[in-house]
N, C-alpha and C. Protein backbone atom coordinates (compact mmCIF):
# COMPACT_ATOMS: atom_id res chain seq x y z
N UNK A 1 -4.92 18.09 -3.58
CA UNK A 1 -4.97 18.93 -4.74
C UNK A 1 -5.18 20.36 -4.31
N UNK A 2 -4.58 21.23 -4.96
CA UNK A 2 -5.09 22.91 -4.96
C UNK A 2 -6.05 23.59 -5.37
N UNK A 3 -7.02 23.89 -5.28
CA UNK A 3 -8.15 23.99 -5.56
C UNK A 3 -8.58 25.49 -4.93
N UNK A 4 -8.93 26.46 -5.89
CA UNK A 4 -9.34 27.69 -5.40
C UNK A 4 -10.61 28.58 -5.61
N UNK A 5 -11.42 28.59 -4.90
CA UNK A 5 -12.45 29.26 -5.08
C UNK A 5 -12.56 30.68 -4.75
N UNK A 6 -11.37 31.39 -5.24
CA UNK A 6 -11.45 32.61 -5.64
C UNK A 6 -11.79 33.10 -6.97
N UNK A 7 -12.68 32.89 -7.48
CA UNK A 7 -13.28 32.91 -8.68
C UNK A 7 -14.57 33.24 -8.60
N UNK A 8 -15.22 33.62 -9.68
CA UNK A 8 -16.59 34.10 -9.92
C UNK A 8 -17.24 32.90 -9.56
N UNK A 9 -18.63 32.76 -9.40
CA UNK A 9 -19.55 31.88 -8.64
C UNK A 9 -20.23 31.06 -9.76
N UNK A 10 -20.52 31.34 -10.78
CA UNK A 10 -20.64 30.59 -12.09
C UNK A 10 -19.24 29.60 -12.76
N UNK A 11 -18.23 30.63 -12.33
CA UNK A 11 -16.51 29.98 -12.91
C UNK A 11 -16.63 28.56 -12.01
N UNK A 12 -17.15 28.91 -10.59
CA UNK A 12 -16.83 27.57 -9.39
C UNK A 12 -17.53 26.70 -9.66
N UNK A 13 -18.95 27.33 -9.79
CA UNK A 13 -20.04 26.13 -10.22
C UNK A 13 -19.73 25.41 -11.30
N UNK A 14 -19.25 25.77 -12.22
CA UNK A 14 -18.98 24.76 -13.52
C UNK A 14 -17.75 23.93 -13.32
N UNK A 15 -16.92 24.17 -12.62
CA UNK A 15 -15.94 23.58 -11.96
C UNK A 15 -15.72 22.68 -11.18
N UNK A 16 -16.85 22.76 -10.29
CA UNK A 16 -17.04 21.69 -9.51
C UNK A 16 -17.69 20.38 -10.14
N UNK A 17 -18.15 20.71 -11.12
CA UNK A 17 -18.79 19.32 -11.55
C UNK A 17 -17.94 18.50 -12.03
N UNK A 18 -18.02 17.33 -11.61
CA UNK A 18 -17.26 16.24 -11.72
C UNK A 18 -15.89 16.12 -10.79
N UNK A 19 -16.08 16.74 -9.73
CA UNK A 19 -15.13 16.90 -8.62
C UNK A 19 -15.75 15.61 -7.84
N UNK A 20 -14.95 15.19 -6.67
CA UNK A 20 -15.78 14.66 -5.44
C UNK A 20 -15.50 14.88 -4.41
N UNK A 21 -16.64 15.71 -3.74
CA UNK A 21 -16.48 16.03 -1.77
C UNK A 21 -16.75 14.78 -0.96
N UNK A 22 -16.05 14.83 -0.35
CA UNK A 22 -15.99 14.26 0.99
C UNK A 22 -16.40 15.14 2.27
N UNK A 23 -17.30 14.74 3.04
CA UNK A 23 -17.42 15.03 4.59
C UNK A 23 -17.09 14.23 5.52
N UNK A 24 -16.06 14.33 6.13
CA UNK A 24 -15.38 12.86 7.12
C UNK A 24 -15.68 11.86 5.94
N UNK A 25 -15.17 11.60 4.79
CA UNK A 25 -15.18 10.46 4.33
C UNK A 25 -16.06 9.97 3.48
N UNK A 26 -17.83 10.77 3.64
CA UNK A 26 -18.67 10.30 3.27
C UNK A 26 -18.68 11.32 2.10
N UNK A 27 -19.33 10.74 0.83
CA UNK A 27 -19.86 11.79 -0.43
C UNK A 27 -19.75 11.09 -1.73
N UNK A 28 -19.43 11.79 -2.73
CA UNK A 28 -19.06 11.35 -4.02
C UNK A 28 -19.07 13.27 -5.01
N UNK A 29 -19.37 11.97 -5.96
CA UNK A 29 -18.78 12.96 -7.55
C UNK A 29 -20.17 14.35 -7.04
N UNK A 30 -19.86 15.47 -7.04
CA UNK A 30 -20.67 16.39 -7.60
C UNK A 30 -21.19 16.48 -9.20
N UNK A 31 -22.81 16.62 -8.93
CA UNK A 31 -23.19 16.38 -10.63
C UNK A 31 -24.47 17.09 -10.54
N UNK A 32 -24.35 18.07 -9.75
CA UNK A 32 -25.20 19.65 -10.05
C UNK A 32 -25.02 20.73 -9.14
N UNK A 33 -25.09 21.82 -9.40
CA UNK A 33 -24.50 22.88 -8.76
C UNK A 33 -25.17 24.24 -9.55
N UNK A 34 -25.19 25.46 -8.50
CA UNK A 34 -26.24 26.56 -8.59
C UNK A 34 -25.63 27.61 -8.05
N UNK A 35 -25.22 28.94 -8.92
CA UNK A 35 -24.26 30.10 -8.81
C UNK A 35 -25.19 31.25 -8.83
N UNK A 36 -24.76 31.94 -7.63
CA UNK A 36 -25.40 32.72 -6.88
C UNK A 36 -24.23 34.16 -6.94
N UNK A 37 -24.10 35.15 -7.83
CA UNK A 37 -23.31 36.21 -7.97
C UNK A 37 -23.82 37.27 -7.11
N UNK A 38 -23.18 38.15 -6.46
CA UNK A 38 -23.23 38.90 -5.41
C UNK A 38 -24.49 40.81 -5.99
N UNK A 39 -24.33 40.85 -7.56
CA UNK A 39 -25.71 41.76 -7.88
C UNK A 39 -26.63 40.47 -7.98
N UNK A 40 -26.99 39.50 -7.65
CA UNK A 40 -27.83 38.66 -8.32
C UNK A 40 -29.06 38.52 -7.08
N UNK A 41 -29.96 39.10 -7.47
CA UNK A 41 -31.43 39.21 -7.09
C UNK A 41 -31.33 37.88 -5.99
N UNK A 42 -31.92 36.91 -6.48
CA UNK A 42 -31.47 35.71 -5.46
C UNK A 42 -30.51 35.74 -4.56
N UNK A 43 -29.41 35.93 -4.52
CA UNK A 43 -28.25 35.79 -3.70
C UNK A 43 -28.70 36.49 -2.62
N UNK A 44 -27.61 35.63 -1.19
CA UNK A 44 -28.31 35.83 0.18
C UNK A 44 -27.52 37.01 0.30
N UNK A 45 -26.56 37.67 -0.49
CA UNK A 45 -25.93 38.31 -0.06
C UNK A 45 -26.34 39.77 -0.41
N UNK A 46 -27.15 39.65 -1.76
CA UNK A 46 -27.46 41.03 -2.96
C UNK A 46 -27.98 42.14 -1.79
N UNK A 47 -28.76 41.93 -0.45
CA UNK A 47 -29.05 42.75 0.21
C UNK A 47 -28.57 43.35 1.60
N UNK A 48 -27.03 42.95 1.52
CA UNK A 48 -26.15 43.11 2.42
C UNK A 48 -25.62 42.12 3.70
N UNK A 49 -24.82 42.40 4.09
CA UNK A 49 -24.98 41.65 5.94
C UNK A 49 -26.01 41.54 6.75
N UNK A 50 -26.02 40.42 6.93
CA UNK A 50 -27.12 39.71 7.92
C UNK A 50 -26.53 38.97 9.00
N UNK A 51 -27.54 38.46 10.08
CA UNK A 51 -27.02 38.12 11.16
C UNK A 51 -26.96 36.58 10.98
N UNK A 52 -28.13 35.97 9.42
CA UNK A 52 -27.42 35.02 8.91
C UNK A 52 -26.51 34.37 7.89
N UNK A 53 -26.35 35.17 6.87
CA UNK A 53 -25.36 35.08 5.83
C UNK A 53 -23.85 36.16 5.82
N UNK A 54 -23.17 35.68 7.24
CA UNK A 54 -22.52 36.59 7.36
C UNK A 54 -21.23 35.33 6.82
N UNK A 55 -20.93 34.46 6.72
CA UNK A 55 -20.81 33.35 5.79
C UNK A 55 -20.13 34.01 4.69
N UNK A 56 -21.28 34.36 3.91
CA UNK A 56 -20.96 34.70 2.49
C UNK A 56 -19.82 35.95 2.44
N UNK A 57 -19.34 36.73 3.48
CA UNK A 57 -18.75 37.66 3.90
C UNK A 57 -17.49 37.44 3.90
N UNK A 58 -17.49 36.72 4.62
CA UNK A 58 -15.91 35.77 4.66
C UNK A 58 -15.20 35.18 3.30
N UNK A 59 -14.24 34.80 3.58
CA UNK A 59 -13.27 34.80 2.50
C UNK A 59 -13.21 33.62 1.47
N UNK A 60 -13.09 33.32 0.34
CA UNK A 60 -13.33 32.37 -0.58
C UNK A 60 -13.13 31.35 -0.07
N UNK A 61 -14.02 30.26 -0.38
CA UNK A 61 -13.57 28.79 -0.09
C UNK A 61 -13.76 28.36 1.44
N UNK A 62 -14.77 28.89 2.06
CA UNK A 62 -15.86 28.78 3.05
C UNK A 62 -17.29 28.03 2.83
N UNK A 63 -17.66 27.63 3.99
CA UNK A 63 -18.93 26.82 3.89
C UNK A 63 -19.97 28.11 4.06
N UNK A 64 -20.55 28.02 3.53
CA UNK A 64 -22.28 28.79 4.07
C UNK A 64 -23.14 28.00 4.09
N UNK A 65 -23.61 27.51 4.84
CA UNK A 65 -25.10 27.04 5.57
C UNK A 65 -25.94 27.36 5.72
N UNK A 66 -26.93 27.09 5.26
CA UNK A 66 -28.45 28.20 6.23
C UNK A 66 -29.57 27.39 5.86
N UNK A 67 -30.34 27.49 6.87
CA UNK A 67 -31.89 26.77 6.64
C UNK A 67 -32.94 27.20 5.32
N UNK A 68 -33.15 26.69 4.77
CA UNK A 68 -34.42 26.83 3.39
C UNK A 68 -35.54 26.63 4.39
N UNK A 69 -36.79 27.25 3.87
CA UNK A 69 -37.48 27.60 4.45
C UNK A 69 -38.23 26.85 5.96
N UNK A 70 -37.30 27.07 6.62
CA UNK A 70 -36.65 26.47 7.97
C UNK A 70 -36.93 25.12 8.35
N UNK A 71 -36.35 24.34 7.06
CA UNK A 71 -37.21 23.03 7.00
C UNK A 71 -35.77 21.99 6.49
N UNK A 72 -34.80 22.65 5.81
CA UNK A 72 -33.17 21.62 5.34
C UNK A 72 -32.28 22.62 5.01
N UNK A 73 -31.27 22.02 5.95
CA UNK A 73 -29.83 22.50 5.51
C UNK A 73 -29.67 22.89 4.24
N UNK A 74 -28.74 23.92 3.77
CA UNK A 74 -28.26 24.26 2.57
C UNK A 74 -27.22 24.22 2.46
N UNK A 75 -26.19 24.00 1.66
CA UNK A 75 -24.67 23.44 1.97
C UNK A 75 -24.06 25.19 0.32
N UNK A 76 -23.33 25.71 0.80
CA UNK A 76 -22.97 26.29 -0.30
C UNK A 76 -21.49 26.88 -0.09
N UNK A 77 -20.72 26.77 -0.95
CA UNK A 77 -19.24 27.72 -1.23
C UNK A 77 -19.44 28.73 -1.54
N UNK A 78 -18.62 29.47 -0.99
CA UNK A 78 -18.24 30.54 -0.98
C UNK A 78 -17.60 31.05 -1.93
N UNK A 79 -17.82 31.94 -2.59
CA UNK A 79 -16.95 32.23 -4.06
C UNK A 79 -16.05 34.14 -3.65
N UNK A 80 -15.87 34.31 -4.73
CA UNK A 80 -15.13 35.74 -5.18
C UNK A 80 -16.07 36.73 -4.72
N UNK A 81 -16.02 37.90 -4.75
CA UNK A 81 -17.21 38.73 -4.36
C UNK A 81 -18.07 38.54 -3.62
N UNK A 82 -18.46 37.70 -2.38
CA UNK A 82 -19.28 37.53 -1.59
C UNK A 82 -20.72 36.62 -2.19
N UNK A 83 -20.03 35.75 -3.51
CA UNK A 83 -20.70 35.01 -4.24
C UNK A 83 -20.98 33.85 -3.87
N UNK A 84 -21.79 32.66 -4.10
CA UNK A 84 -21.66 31.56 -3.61
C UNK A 84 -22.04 30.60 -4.73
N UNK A 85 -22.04 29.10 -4.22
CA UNK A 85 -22.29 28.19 -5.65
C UNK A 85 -23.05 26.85 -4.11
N UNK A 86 -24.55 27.18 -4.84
CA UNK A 86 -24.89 25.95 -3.93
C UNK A 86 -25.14 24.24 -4.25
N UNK A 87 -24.86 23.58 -3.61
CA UNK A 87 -24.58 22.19 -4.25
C UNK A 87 -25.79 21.51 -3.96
N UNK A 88 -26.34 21.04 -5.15
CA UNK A 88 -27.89 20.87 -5.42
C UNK A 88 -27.90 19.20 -5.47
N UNK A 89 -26.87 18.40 -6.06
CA UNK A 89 -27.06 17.17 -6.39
C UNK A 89 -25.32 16.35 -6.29
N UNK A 90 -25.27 14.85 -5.56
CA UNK A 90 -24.03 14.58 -6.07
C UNK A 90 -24.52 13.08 -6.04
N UNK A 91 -23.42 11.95 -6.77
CA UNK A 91 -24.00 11.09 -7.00
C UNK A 91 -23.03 10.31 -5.21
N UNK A 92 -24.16 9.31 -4.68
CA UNK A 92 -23.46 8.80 -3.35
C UNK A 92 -22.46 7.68 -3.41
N UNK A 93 -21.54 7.75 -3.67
CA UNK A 93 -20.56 6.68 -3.83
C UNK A 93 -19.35 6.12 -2.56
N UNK A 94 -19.33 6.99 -1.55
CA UNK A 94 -18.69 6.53 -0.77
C UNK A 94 -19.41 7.21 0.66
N UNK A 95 -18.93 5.79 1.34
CA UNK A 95 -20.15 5.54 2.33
C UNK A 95 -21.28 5.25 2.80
N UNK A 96 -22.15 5.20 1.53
CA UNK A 96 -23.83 5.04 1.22
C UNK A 96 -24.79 4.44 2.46
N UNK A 97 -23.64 3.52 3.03
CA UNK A 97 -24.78 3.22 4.10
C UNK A 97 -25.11 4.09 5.13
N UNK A 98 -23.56 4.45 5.56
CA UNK A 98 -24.33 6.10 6.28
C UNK A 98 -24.76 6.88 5.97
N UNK A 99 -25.05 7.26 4.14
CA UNK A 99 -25.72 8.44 4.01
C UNK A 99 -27.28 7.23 4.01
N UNK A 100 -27.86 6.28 3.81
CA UNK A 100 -28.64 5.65 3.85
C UNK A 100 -29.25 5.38 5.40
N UNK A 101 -28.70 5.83 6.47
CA UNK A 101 -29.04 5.74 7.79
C UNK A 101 -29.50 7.31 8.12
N UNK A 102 -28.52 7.96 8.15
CA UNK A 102 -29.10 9.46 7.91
C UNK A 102 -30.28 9.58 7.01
N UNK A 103 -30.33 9.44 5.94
CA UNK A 103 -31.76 9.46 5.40
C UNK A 103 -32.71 8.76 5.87
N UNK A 104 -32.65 8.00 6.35
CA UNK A 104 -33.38 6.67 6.28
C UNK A 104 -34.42 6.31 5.06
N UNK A 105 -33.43 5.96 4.47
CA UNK A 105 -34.23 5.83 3.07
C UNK A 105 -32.72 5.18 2.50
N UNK A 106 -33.07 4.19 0.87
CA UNK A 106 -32.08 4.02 0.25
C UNK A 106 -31.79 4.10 -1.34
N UNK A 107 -32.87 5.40 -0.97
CA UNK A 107 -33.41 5.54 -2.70
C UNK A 107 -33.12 7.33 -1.91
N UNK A 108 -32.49 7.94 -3.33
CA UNK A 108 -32.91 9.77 -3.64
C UNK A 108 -32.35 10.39 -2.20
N UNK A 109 -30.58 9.46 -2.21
CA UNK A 109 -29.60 10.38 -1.24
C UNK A 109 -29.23 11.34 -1.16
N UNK A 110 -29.10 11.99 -2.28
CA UNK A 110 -28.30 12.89 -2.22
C UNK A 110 -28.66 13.88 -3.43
N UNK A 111 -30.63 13.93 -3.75
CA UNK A 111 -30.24 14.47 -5.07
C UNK A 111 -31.46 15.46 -4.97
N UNK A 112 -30.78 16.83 -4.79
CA UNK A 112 -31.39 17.90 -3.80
C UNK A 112 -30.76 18.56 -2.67
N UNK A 113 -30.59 19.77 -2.78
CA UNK A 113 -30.34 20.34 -1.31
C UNK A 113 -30.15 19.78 -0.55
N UNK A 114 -31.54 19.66 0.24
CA UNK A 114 -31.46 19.39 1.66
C UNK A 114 -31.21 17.73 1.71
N UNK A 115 -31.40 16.96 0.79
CA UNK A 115 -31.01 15.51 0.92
C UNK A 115 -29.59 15.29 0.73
N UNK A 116 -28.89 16.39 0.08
CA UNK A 116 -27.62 15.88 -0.19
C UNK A 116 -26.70 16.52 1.40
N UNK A 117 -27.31 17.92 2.39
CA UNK A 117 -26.97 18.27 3.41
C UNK A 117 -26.96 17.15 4.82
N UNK A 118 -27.98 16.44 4.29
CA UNK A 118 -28.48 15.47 5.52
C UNK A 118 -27.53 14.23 5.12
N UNK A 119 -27.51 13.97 3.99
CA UNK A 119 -26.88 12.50 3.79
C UNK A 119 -25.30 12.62 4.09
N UNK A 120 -25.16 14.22 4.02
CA UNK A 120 -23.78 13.99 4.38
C UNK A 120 -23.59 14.53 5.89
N UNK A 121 -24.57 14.84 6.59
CA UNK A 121 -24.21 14.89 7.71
C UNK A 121 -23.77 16.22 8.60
N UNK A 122 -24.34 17.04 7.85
CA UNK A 122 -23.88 18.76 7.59
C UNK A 122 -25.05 19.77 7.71
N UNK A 123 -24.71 20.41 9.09
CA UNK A 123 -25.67 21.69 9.60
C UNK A 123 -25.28 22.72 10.00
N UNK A 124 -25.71 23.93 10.43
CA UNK A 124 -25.50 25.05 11.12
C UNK A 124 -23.90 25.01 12.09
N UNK A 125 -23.16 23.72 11.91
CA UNK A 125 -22.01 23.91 13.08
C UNK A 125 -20.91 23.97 12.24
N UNK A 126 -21.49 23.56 10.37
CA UNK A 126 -20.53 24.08 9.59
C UNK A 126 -20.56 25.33 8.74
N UNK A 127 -21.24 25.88 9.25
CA UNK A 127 -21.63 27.65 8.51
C UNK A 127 -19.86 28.15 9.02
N UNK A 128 -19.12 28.91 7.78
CA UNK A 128 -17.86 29.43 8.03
C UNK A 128 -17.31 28.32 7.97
N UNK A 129 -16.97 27.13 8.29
CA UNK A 129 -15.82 26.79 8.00
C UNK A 129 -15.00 26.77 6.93
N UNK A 130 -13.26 27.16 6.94
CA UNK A 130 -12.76 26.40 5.19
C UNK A 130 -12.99 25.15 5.11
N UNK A 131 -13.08 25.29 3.45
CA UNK A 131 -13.08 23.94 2.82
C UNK A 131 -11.83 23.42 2.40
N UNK A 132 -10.72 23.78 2.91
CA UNK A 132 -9.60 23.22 2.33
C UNK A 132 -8.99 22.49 3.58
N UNK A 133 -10.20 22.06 4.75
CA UNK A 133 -9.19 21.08 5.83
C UNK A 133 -10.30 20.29 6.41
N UNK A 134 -10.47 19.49 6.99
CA UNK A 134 -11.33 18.68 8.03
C UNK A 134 -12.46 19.41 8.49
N UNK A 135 -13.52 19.06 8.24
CA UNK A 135 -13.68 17.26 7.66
C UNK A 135 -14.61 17.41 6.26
N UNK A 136 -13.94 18.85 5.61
CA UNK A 136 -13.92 18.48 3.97
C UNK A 136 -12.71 18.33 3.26
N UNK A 137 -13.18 17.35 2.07
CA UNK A 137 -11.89 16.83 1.15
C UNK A 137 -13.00 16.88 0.08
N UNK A 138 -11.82 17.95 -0.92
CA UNK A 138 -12.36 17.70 -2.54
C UNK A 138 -11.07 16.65 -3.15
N UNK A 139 -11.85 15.86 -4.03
CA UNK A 139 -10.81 14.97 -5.16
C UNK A 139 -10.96 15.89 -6.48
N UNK A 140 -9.63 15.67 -7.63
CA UNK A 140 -9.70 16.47 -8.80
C UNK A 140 -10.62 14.71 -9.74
N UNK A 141 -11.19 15.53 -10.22
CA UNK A 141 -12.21 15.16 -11.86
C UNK A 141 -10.99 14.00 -12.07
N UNK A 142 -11.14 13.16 -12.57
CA UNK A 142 -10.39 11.93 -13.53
C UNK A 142 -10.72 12.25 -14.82
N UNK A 143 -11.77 12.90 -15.19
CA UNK A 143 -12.52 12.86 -17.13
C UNK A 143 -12.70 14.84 -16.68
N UNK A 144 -12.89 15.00 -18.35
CA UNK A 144 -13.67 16.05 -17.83
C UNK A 144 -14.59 15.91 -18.52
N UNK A 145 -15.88 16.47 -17.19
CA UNK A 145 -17.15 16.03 -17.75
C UNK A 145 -17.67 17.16 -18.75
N UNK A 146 -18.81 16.06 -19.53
CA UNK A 146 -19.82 16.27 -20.82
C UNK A 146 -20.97 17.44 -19.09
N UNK A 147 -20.73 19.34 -19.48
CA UNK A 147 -21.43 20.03 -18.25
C UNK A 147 -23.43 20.32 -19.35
N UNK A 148 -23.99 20.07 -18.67
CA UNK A 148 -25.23 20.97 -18.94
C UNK A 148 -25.91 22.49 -18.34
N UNK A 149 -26.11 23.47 -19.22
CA UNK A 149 -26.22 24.19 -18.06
C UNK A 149 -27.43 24.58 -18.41
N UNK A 150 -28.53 25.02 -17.43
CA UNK A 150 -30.04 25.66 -17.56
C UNK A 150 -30.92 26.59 -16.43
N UNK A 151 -31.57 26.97 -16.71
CA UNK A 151 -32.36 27.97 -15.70
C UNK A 151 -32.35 27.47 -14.28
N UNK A 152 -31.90 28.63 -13.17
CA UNK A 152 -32.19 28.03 -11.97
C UNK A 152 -33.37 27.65 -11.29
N UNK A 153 -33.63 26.86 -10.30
CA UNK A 153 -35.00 26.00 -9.92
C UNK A 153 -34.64 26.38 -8.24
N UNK A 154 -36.54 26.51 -7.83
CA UNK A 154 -36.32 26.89 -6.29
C UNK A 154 -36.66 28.10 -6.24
N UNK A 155 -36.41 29.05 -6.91
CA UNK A 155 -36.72 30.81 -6.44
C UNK A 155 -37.38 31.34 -7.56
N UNK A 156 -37.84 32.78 -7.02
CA UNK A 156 -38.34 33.44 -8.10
C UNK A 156 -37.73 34.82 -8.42
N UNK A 157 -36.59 34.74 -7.78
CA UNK A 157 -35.98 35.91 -8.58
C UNK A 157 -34.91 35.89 -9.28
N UNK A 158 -34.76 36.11 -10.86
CA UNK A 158 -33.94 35.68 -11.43
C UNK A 158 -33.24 34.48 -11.96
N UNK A 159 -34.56 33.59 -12.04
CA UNK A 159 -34.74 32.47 -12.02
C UNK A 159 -33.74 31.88 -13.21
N UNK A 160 -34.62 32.56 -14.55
CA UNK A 160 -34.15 32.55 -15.79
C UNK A 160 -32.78 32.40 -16.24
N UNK A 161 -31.90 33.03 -15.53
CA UNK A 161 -30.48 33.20 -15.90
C UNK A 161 -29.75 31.74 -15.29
N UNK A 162 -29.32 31.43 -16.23
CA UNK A 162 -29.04 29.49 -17.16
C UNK A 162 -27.62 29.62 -16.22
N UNK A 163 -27.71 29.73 -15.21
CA UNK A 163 -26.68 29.05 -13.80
C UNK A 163 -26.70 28.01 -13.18
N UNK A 164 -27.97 27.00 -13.29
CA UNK A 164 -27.63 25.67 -12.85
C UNK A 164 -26.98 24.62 -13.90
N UNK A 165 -26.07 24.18 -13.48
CA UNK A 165 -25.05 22.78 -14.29
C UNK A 165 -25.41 22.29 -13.75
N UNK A 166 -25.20 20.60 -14.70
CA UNK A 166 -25.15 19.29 -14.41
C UNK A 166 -24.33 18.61 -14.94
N UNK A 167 -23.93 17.42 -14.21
CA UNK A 167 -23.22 16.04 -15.53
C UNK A 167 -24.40 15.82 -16.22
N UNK A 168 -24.58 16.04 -17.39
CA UNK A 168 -24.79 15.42 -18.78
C UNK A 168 -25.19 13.88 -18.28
N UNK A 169 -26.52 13.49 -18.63
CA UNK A 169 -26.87 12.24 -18.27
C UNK A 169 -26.41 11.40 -16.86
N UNK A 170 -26.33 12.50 -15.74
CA UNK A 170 -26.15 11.60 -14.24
C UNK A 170 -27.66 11.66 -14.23
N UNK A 171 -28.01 10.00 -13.00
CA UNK A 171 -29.27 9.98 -12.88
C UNK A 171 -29.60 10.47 -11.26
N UNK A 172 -28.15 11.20 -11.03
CA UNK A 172 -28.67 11.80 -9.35
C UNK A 172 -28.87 13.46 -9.46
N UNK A 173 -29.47 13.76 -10.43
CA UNK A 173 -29.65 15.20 -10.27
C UNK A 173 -31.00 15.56 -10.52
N UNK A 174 -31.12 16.33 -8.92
CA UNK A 174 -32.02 17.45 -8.09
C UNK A 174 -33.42 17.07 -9.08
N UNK A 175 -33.53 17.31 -10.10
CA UNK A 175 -34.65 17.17 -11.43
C UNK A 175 -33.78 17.49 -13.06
N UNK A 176 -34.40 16.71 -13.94
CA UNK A 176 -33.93 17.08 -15.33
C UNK A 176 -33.99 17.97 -15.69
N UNK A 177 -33.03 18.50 -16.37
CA UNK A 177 -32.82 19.55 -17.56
C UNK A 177 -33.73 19.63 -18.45
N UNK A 178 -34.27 21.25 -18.50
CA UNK A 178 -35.02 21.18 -20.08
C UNK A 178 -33.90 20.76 -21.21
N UNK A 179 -34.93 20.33 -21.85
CA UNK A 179 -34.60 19.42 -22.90
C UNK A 179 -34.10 20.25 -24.35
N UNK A 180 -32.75 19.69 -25.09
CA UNK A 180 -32.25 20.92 -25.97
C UNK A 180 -33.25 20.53 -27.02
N UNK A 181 -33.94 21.81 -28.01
CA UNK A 181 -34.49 21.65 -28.80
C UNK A 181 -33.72 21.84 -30.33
């Protein structure tokens, strides 16, 4: 499929949901995701080139990687403007036992950052690569999904601004949605 992440970083994030990545094989459906726009307080990028988010620099539809507080991988695309969309939650449907060996665990693969970086097998040797060849593969959506979207979780700057999506009732995402009143 054709698939372009030359687009705004909110446009990608909502987009991706209900996609499914593959890493060599292993992954499933994406069913949360977190957009990171290039004025946006949070973003690794809002304060220029670095000697580690030089990633985000490079051209749409790139991996960026980088350690959270030097403790798990972060897996994120690369968007339009030096934007990114980081992938917070997916549900594990193909391969499970290797993402279940990598974890070592067989509960809460993939639902989170750094659990969904580890289960698939993905560190610092994929910072820069494209995502449009080996050993990532996106599949297109079959439905289009029922998206939720709400305040981002994890930081404190700019928290507020309602950029994290989800699938609508998946039970592999990162933590629940506030609740619509």
């Amino acid at each position: 499929m054709t698939l372009t992440f030359d687009l705004g970083a909110v446009e990608v994030a909502r987009l991706l949901i209900g996609m499914t990545l593959l890493v060599d094989g292993v992954g499933g459906m994406i069913v949360e995701t977190e957009a990171y726009e290039r004025d946006d307080p949070a973003s690794h990028s809002f304060r220029g080139l670095t000697k580690t988010n030089g990633a985000m620099f490079g051209p749409p539809g790139c991996a960026y990687v980088y350690r959270s507080y030097g403790l798990h991988w972060c897996f994120n695309i690369v968007t339009r403007n030096h934007g990114a969309v980081l992938l917070r939650a997916l549900a594990p449907e193909h391969e499970r036992t290797i993402m279940e060996v990598r974890r070592g665990s067989t509960r809460h693969l993939c639902d989170g950052p750094g659990r969904l970086t580890q289960a698939l097998g993905l560190s610092k040797i994929h910072d820069a690569l494209p995502l449009d060849g080996a050993p990532f593969t996106f599949v297109a959506k079959a439905v289009t999904p029922e998206i939720i979207a709400g305040p981002r979780i994890g930081i404190t700057k700019a928290a507020e601004r309602p950029w994290r999506f989800g699938l609508d009732g998946s039970p592999f995402l990162s933590r629940p949605f506030p609740t619509r009143g």
